[in-house]
C-alpha atoms as a PDB file:
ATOM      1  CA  UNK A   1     149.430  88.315  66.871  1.00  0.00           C
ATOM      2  CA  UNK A   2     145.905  87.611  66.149  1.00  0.00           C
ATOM      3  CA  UNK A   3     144.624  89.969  63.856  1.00  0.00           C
ATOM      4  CA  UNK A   4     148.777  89.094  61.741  1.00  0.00           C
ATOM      5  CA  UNK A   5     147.392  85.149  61.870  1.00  0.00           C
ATOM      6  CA  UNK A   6     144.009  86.208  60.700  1.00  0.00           C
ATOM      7  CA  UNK A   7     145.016  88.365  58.070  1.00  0.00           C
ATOM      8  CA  UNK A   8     147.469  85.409  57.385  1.00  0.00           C
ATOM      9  CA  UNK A   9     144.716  82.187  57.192  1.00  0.00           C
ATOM     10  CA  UNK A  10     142.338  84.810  54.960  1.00  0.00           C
ATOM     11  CA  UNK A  11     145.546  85.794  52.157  1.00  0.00           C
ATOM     12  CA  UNK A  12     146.364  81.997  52.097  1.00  0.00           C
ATOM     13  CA  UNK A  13     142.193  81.260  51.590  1.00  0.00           C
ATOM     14  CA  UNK A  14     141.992  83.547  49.308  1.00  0.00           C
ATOM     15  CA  UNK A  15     144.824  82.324  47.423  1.00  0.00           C
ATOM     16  CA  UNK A  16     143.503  78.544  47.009  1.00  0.00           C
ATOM     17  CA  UNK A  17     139.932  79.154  46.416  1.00  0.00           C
ATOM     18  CA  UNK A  18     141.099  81.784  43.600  1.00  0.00           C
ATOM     19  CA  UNK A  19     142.358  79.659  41.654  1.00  0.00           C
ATOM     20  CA  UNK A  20     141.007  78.090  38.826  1.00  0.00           C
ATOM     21  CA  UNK A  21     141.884  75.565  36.340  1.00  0.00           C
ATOM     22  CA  UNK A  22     142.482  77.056  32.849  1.00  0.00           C
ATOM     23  CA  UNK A  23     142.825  73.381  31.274  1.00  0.00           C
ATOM     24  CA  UNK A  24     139.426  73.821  30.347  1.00  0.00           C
ATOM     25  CA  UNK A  25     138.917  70.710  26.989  1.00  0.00           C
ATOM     26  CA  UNK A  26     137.678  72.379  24.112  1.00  0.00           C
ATOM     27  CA  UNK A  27     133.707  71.271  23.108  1.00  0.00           C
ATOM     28  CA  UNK A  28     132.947  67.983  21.284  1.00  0.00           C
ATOM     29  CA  UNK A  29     131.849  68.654  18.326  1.00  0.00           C
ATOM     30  CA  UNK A  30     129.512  67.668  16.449  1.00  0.00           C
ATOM     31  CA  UNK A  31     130.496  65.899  12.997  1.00  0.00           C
ATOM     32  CA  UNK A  32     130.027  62.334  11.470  1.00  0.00           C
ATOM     33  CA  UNK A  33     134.089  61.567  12.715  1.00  0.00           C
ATOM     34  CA  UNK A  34     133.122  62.615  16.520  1.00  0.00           C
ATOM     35  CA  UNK A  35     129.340  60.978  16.111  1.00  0.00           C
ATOM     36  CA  UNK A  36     130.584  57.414  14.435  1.00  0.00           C
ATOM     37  CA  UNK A  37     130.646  54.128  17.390  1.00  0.00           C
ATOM     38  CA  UNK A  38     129.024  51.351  18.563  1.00  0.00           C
ATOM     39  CA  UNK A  39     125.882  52.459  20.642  1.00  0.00           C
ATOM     40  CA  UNK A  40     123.860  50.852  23.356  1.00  0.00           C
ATOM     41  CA  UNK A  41     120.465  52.247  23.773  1.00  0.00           C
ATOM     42  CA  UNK A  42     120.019  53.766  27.561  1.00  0.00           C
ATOM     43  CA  UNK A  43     116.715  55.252  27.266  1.00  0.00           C
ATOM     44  CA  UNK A  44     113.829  55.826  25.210  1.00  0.00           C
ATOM     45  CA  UNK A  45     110.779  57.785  25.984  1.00  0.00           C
ATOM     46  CA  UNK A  46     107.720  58.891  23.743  1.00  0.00           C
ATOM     47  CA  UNK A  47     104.778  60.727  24.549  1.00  0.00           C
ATOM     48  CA  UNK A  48     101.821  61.295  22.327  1.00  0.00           C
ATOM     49  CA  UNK A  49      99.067  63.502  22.768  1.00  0.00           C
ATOM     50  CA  UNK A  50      96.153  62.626  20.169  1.00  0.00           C
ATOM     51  CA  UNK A  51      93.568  65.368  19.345  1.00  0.00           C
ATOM     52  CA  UNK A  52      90.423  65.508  17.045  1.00  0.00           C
ATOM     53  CA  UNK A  53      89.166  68.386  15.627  1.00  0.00           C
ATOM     54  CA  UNK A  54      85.817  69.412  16.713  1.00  0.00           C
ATOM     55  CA  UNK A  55      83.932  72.303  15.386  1.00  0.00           C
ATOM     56  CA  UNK A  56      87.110  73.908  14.564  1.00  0.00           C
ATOM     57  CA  UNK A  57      88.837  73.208  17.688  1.00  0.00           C
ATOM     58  CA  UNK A  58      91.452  70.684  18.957  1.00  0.00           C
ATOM     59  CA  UNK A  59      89.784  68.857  21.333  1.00  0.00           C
ATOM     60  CA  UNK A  60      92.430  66.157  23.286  1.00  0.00           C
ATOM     61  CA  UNK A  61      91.112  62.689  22.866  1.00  0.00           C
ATOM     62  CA  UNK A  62      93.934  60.635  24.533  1.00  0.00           C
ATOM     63  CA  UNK A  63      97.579  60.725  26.248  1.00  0.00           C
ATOM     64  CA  UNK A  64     100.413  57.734  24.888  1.00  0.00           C
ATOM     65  CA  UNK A  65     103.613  56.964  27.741  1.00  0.00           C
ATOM     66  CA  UNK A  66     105.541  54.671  26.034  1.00  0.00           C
ATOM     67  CA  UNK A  67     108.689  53.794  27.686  1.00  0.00           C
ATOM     68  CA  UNK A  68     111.238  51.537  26.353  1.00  0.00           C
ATOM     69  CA  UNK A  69     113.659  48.887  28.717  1.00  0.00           C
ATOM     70  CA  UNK A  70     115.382  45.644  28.264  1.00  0.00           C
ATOM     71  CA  UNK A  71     117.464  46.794  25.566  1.00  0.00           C
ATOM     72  CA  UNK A  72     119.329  43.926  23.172  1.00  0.00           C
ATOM     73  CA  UNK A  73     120.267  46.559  20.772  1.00  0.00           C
ATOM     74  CA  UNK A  74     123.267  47.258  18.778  1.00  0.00           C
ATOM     75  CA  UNK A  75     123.284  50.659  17.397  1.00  0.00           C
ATOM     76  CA  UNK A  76     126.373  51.121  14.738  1.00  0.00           C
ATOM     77  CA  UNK A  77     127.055  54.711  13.130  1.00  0.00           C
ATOM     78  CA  UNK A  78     129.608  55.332  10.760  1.00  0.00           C
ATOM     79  CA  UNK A  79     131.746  57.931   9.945  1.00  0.00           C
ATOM     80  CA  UNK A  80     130.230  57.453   6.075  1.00  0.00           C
ATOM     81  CA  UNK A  81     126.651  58.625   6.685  1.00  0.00           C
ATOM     82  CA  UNK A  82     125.303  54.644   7.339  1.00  0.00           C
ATOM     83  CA  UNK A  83     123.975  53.313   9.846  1.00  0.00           C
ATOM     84  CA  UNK A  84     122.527  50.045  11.368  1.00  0.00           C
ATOM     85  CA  UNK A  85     120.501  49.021  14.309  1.00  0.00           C
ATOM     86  CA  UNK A  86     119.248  45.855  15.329  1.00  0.00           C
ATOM     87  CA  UNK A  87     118.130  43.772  17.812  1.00  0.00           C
ATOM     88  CA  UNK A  88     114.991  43.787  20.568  1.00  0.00           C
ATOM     89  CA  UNK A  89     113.991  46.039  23.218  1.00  0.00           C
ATOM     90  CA  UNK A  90     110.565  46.338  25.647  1.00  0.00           C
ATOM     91  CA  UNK A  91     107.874  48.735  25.495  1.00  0.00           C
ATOM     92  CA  UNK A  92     105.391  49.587  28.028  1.00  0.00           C
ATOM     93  CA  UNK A  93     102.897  51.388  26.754  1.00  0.00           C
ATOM     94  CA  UNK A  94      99.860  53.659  28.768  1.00  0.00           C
ATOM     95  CA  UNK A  95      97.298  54.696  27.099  1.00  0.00           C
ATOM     96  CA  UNK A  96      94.955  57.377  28.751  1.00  0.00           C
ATOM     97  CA  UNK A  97      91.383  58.311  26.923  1.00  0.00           C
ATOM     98  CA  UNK A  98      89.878  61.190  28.134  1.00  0.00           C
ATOM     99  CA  UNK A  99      87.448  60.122  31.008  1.00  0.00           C
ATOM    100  CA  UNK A 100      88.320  56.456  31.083  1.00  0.00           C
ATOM    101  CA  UNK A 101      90.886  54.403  32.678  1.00  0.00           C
ATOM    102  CA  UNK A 102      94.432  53.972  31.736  1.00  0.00           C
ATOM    103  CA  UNK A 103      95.233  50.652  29.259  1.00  0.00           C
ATOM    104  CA  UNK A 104      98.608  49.477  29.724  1.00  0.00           C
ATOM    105  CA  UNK A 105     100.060  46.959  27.357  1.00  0.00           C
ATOM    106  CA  UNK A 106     103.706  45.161  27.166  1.00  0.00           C
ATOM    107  CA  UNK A 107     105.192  44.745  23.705  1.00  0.00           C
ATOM    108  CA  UNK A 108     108.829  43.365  22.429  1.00  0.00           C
ATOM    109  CA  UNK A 109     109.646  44.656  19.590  1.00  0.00           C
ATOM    110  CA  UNK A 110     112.269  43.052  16.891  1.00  0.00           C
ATOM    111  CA  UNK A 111     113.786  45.029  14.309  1.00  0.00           C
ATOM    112  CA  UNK A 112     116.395  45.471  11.945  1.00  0.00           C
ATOM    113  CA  UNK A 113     116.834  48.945  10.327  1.00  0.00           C
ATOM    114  CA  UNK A 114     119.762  50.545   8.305  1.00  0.00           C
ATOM    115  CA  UNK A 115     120.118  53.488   5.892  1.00  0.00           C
ATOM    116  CA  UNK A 116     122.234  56.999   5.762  1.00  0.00           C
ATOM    117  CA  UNK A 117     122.294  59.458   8.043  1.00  0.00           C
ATOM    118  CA  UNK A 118     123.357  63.526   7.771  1.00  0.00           C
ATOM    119  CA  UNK A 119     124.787  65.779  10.382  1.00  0.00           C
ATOM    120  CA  UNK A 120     123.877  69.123  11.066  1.00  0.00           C
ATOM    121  CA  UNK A 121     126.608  71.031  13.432  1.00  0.00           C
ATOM    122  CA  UNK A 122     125.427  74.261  13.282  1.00  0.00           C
ATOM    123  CA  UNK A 123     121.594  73.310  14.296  1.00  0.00           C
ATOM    124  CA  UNK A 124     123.118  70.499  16.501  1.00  0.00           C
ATOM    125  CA  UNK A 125     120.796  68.392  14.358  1.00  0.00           C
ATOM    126  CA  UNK A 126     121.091  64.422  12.639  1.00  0.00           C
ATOM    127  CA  UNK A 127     119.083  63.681  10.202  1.00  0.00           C
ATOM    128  CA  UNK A 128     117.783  59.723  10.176  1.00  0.00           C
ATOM    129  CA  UNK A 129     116.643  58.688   6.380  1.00  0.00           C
ATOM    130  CA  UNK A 130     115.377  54.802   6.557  1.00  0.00           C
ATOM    131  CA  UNK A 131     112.956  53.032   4.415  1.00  0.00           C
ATOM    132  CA  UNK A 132     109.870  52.220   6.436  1.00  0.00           C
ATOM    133  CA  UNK A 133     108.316  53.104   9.437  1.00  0.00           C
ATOM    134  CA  UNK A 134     111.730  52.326  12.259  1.00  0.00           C
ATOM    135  CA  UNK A 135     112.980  53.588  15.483  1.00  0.00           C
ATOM    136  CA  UNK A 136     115.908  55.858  14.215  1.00  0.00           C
ATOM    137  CA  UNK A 137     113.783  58.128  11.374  1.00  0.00           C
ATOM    138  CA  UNK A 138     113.765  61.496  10.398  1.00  0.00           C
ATOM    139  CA  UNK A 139     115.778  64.852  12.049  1.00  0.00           C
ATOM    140  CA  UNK A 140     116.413  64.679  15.671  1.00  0.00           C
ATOM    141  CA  UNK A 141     117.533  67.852  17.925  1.00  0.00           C
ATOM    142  CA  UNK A 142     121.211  67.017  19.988  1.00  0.00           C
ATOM    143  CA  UNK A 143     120.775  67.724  23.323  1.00  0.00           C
ATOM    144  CA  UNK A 144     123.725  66.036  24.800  1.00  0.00           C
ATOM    145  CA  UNK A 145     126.370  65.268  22.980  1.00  0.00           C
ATOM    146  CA  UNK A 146     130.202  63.844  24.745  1.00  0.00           C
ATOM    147  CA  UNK A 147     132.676  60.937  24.497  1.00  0.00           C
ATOM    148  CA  UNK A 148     130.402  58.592  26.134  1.00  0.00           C
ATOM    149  CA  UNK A 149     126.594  59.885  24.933  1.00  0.00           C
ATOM    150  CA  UNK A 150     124.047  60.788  22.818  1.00  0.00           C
ATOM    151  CA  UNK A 151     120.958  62.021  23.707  1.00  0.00           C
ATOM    152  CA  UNK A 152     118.333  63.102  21.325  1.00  0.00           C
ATOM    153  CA  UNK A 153     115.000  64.530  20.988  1.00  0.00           C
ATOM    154  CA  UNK A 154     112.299  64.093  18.589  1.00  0.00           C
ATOM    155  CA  UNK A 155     109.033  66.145  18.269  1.00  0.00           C
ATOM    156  CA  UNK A 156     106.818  65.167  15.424  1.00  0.00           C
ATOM    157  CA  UNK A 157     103.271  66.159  14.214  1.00  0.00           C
ATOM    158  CA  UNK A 158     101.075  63.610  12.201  1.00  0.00           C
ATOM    159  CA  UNK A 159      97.957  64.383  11.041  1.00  0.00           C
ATOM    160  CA  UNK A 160      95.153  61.866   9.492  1.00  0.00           C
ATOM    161  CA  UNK A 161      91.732  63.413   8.455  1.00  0.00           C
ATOM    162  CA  UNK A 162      90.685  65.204  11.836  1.00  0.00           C
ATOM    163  CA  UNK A 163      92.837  63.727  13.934  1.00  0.00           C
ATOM    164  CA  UNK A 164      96.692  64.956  15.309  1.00  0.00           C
ATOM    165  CA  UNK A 165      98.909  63.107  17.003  1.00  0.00           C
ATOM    166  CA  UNK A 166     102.080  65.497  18.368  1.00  0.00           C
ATOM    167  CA  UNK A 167     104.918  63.047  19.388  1.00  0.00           C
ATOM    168  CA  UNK A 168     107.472  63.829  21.593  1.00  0.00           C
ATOM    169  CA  UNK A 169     110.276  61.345  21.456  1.00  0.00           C
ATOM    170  CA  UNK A 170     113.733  61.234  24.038  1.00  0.00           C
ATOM    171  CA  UNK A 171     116.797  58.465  23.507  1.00  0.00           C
ATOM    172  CA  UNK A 172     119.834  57.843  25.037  1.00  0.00           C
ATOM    173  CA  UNK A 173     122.999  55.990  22.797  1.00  0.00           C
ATOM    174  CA  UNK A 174     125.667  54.755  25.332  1.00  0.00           C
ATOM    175  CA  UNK A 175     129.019  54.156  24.036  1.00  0.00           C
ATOM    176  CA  UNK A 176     130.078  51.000  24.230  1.00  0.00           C
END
């Protein structure tokens, strides 16, 4: 009676844990339509490594945190290639010379910034174009991308005379 029960509580187990749910959603994808809402920012993050060229070698001269909070910004992206985004935000900002102590400084920053924007589904890429220096500029890699988020990444390269600054950027858009 044992070993019938057994064999009874094990086909039963077996039974529930095999089963799985085939309602899987297909993928969000990618395209001006899916991408157009109005956004809050969550997070933003930068990092920049600065390094001077010395006798032929890159030679790090300083590390840049920045890190963004107390966001008052309204990010709008429509399903026409525009886009807007306004309002202010906090940024902490540590920077780190090589062989001296960190210098932290607190900055809000005000802006108002619009232009077009173009999608790239197959590179999970968008494509910023602003005039000016703003937040939202130039091509930024997807790396999460659902009903609710967007979260991109940024790495950029600047050089002036001898000196290269590679900037990392990260930031959240919450659907609002």
């Amino acid at each position: 009676m044992k070993t019938l029960k057994f064999i009874l509580f094990t086909l039963i187990a077996t039974t529930i844990l095999s089963c799985s749910d085939n309602s899987t959603e297909p993928a969000f994808i990618l395209s001006n339509e899916s991408l157009a809402g109005d956004y809050d920012i969550a997070v933003l993050n930068i990092d920049i490594e600065t390094t001077a060229e010395v006798a032929g070698v890159a030679v790090t001269i300083s590390n840049t945190a920045i890190v963004g909070d107390t966001f008052q910004v309204d990010v709008i992206i429509n399903a026409n290639g525009t886009y807007s985004a306004s309002g202010q935000y906090r940024v902490v900002s540590t920077v780190t010379p090589v062989g001296t102590a960190p210098i932290t400084d607190t900055e809000i920053i005000v802006f108002s910034d619009s232009g077009s924007y173009s999608v790239n589904a197959v590179d999970d890429t968008i494509t910023f174009m602003a005039l000016g220096d703003t937040l939202l500029a130039g091509t930024f890699n997807v790396t999460v991308f659902n009903e609710t988020s967007v979260t991109l990444s940024q790495q950029v390269e600047e050089t002036i005379g001898d000196i290269t600054s590679s900037i990392n950027m990260n930031l959240s858009l919450e659907r609002k």
